[in-house]
N, C-alpha and C. Protein backbone atom coordinates (compact mmCIF):
# COMPACT_ATOMS: atom_id res chain seq x y z
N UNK A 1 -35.15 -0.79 -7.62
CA UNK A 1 -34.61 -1.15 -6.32
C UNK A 1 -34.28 -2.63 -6.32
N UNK A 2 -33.32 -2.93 -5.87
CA UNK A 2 -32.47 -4.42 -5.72
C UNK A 2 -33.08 -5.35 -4.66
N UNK A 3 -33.58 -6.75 -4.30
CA UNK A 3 -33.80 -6.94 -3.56
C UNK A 3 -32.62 -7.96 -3.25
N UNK A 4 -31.55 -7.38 -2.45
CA UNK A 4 -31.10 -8.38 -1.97
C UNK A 4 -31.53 -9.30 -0.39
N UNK A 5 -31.03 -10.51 -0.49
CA UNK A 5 -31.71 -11.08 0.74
C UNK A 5 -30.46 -10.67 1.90
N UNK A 6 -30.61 -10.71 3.16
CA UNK A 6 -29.92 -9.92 4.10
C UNK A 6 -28.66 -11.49 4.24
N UNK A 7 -27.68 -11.21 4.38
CA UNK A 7 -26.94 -12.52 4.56
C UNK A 7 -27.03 -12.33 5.98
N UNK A 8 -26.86 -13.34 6.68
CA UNK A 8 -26.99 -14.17 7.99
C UNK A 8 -25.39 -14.43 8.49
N UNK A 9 -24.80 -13.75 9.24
CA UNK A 9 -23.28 -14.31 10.09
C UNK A 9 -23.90 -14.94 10.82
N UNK A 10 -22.88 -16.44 10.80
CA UNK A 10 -22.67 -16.74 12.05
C UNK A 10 -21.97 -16.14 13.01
N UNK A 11 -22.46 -16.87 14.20
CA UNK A 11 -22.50 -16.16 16.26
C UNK A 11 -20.60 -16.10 15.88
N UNK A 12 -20.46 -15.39 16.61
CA UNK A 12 -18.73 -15.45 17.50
C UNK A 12 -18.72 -16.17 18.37
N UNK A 13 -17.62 -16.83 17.81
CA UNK A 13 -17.62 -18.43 18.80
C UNK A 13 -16.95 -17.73 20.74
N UNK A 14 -17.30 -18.60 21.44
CA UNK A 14 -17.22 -18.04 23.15
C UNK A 14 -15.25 -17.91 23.01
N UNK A 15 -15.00 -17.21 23.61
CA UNK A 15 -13.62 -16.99 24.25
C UNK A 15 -13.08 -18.17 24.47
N UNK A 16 -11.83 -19.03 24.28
CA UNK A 16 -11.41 -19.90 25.36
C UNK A 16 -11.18 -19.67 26.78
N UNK A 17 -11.54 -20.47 27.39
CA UNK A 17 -11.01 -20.18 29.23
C UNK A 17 -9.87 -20.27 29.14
N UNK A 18 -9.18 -19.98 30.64
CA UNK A 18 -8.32 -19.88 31.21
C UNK A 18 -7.69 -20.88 30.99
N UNK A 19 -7.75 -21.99 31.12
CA UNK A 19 -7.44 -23.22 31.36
C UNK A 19 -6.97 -23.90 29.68
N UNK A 20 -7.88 -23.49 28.98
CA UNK A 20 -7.55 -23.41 27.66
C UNK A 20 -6.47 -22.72 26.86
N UNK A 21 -6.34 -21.43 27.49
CA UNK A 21 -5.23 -20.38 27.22
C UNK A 21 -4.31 -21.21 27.69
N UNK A 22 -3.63 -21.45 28.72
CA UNK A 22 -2.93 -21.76 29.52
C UNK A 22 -2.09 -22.72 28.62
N UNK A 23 -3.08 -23.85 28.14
CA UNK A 23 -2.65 -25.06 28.07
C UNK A 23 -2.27 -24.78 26.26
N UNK A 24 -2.66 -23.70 25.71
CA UNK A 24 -2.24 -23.20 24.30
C UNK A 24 -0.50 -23.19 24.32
N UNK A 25 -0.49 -22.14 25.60
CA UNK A 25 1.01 -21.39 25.68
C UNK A 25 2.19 -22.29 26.28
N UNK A 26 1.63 -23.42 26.93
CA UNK A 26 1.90 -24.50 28.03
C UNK A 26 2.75 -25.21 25.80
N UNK A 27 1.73 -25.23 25.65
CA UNK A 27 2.18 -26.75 24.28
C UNK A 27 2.57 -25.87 23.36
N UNK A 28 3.20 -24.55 23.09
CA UNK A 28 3.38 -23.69 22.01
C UNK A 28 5.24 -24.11 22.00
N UNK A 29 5.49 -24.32 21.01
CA UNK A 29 6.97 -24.12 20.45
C UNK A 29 7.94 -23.39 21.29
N UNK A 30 9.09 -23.54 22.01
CA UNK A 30 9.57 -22.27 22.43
C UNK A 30 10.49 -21.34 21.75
N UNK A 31 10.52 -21.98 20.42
CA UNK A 31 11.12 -20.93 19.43
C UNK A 31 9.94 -20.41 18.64
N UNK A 32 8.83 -20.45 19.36
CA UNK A 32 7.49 -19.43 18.54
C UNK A 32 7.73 -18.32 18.37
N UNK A 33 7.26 -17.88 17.52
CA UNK A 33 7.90 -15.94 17.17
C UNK A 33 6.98 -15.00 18.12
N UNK A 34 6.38 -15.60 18.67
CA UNK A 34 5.32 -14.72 19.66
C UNK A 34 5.64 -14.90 21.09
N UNK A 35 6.81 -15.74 21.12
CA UNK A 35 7.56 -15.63 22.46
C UNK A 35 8.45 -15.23 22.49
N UNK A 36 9.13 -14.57 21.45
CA UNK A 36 10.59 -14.13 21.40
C UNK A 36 10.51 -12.66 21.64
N UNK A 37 11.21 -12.30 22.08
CA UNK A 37 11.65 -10.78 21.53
C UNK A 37 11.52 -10.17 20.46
N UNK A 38 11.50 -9.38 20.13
CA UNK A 38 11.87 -8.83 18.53
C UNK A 38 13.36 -8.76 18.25
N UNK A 39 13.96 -8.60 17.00
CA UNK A 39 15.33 -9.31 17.22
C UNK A 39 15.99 -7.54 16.63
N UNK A 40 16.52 -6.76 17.43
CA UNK A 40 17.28 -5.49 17.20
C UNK A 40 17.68 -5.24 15.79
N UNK A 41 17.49 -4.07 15.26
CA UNK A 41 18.25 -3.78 14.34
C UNK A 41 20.20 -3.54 14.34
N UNK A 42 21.05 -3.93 13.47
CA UNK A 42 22.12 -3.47 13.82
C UNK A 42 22.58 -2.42 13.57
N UNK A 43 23.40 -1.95 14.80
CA UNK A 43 23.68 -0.32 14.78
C UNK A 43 24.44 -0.30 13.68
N UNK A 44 25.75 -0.59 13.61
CA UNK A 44 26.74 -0.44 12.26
C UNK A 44 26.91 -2.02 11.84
N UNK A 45 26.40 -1.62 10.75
CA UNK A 45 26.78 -3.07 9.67
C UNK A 45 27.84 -3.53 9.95
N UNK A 46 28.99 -2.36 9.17
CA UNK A 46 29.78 -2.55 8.51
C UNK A 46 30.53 -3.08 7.63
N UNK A 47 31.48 -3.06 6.58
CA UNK A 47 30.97 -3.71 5.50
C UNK A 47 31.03 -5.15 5.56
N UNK A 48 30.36 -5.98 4.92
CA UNK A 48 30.53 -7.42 5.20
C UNK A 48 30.54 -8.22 3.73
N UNK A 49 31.13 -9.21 3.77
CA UNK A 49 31.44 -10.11 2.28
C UNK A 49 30.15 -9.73 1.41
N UNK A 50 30.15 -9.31 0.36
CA UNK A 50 29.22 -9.16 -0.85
C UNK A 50 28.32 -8.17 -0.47
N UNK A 51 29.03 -7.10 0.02
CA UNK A 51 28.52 -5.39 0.41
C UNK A 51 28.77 -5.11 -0.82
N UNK A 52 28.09 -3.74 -0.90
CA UNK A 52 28.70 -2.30 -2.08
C UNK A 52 30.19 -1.98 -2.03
N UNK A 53 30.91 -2.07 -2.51
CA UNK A 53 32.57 -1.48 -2.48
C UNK A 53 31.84 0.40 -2.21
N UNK A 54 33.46 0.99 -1.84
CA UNK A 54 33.29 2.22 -1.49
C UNK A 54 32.55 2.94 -2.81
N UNK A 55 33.03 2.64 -4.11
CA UNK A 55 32.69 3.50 -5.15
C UNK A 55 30.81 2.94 -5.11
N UNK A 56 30.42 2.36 -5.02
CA UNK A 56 29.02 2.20 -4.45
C UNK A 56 28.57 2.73 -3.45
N UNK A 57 29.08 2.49 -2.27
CA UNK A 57 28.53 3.49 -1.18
C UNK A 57 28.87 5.04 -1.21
N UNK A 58 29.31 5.66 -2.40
CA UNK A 58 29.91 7.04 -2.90
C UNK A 58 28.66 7.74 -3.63
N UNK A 59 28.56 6.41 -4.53
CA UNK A 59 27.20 6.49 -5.40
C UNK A 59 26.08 6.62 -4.83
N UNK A 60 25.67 5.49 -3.79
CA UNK A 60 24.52 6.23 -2.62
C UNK A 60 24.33 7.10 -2.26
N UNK A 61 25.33 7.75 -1.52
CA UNK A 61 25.45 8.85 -1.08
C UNK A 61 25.66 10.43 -1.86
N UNK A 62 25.79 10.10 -2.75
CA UNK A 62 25.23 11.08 -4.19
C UNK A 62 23.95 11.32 -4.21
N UNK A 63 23.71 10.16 -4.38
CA UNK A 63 21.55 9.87 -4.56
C UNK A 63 21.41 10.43 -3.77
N UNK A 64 21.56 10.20 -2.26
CA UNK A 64 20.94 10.55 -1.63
C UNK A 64 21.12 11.65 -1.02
N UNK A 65 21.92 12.36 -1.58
CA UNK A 65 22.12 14.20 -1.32
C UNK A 65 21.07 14.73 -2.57
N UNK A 66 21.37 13.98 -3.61
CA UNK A 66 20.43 14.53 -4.52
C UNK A 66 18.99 14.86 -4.59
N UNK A 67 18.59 13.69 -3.89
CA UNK A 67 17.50 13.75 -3.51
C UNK A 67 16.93 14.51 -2.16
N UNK A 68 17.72 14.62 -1.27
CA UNK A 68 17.55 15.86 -0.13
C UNK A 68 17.44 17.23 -1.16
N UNK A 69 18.00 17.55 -1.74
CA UNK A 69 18.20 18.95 -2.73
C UNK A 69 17.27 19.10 -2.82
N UNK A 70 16.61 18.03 -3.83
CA UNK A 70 15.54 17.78 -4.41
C UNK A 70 14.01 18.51 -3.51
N UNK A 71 14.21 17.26 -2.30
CA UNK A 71 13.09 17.87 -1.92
C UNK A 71 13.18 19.19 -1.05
N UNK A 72 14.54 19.64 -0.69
CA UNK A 72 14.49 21.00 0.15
C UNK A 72 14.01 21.75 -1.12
N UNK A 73 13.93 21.97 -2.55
CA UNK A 73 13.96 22.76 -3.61
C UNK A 73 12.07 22.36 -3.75
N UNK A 74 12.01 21.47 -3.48
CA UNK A 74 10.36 21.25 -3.54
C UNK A 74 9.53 21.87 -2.25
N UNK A 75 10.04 21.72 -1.41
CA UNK A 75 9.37 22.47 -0.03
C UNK A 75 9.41 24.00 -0.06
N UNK A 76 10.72 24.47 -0.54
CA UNK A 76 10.85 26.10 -1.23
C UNK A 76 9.90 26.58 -1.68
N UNK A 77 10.01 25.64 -2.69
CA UNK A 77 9.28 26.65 -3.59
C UNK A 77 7.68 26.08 -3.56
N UNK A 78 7.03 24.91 -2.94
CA UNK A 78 6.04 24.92 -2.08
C UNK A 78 5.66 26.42 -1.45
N UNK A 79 6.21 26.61 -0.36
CA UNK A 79 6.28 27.90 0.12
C UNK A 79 6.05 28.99 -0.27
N UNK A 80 6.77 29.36 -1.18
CA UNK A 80 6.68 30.65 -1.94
C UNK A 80 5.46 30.38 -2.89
N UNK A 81 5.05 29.38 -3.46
CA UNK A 81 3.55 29.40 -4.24
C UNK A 81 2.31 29.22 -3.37
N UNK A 82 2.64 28.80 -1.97
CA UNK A 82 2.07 29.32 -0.65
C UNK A 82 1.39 30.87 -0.76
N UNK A 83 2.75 31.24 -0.35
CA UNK A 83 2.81 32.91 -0.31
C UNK A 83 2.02 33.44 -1.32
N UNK A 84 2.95 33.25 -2.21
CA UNK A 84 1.90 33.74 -4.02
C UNK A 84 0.65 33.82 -3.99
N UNK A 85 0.11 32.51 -3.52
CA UNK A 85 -1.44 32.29 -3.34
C UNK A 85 -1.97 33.45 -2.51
N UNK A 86 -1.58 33.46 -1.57
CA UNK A 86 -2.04 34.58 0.00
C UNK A 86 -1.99 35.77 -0.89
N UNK A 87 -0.89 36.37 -1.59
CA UNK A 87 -0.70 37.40 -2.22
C UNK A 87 -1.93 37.64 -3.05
N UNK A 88 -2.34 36.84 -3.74
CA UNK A 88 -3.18 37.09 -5.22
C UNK A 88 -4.35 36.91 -4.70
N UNK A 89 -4.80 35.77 -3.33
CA UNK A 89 -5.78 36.45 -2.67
C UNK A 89 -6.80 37.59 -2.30
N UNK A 90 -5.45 38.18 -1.82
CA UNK A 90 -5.86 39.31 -1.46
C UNK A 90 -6.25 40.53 -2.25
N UNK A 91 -5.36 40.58 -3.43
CA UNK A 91 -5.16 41.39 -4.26
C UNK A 91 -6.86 41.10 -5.07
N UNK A 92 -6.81 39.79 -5.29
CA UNK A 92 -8.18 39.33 -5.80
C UNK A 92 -9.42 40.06 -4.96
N UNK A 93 -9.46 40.42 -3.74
CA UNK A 93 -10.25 40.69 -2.57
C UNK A 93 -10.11 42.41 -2.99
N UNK A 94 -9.13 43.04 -3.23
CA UNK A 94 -8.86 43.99 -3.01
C UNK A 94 -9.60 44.74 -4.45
N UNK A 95 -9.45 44.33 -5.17
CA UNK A 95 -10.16 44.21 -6.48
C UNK A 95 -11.26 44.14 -6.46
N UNK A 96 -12.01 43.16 -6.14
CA UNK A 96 -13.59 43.15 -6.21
C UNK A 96 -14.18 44.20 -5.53
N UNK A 97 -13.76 44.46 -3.88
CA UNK A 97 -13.85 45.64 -3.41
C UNK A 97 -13.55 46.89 -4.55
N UNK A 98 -12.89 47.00 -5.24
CA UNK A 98 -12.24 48.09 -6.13
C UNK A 98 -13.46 48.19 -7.45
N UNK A 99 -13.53 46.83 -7.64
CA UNK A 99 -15.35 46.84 -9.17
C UNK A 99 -16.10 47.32 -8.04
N UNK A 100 -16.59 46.85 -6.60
CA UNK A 100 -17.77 46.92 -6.31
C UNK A 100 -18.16 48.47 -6.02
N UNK A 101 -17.15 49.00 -5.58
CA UNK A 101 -16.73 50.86 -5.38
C UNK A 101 -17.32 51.38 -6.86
N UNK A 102 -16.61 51.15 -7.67
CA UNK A 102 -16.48 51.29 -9.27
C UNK A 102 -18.51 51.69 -9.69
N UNK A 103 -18.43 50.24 -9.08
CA UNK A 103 -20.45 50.00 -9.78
C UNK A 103 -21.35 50.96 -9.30
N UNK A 104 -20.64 51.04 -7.86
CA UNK A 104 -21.40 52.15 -6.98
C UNK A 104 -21.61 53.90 -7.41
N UNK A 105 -20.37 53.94 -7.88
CA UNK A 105 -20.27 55.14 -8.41
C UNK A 105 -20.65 55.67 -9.87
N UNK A 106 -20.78 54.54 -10.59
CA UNK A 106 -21.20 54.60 -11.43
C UNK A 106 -22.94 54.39 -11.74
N UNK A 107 -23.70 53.64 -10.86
CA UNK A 107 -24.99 53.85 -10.45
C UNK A 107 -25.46 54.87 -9.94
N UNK A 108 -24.57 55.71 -9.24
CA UNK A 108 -24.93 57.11 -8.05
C UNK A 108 -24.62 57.93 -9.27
N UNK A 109 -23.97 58.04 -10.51
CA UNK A 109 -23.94 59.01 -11.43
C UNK A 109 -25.20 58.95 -12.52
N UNK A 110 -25.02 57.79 -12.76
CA UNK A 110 -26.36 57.48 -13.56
C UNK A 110 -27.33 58.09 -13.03
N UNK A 111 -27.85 57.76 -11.71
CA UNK A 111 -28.97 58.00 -11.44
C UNK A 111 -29.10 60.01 -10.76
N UNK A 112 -27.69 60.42 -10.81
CA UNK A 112 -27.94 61.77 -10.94
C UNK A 112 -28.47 62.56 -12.57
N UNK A 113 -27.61 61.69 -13.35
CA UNK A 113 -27.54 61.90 -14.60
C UNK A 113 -29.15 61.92 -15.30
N UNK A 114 -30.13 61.34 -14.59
CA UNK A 114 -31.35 61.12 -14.96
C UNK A 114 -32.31 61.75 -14.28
């Protein structure tokens, strides 16, 4: 067993008052980033000096069908090895029931047999 010694935090220092707050926000920058807004995303770019030319934004848009394929073909067949599973489940269930019948009958013969 380890003996470590317990470390010791220091207290949490008291809240500033009111008066303190005040006089924070009173002397803060007014181009502080915590007074601004958040600044919108833009709806349409569109293209602008030292964009992708079209045969680039063609190429994106390749990828990125490809990759939709991709994962609709991964969620598929997700699914169906879903299913599979449920299937072999059961069948697995249906089976043991099927040995455990099996043992039964084969103990109830034995023991006529003797």
């Amino acid at each position: 067993m380890s003996s470590k010694a317990k470390r010791v935090l220091p207290t949490r220092p008291d809240p500033p008052s009111l008066e303190q707050a005040l006089a924070d926000v009173r002397g803060a920058h007014p181009a502080d980033p915590v007074f601004l807004p958040p600044a919108e995303p833009r709806r349409d770019p569109g293209p602008s000096p030292g964009s992708p030319g079209p045969a680039r934004q063609e190429a994106a848009a390749a990828e990125r069908e490809r990759l939709y394929r991709q994962s609709r073909s991964y969620v598929e067949m997700n699914q169906r090895l879903q299913e599979s599973r449920e299937r072999l489940r059961e069948r697995r269930e249906e089976l043991q029931q099927a040995g455990a019948a099996l043992e039964r009958g084969i103990s109830e013969m034995r023991q006529k047999a003797f």
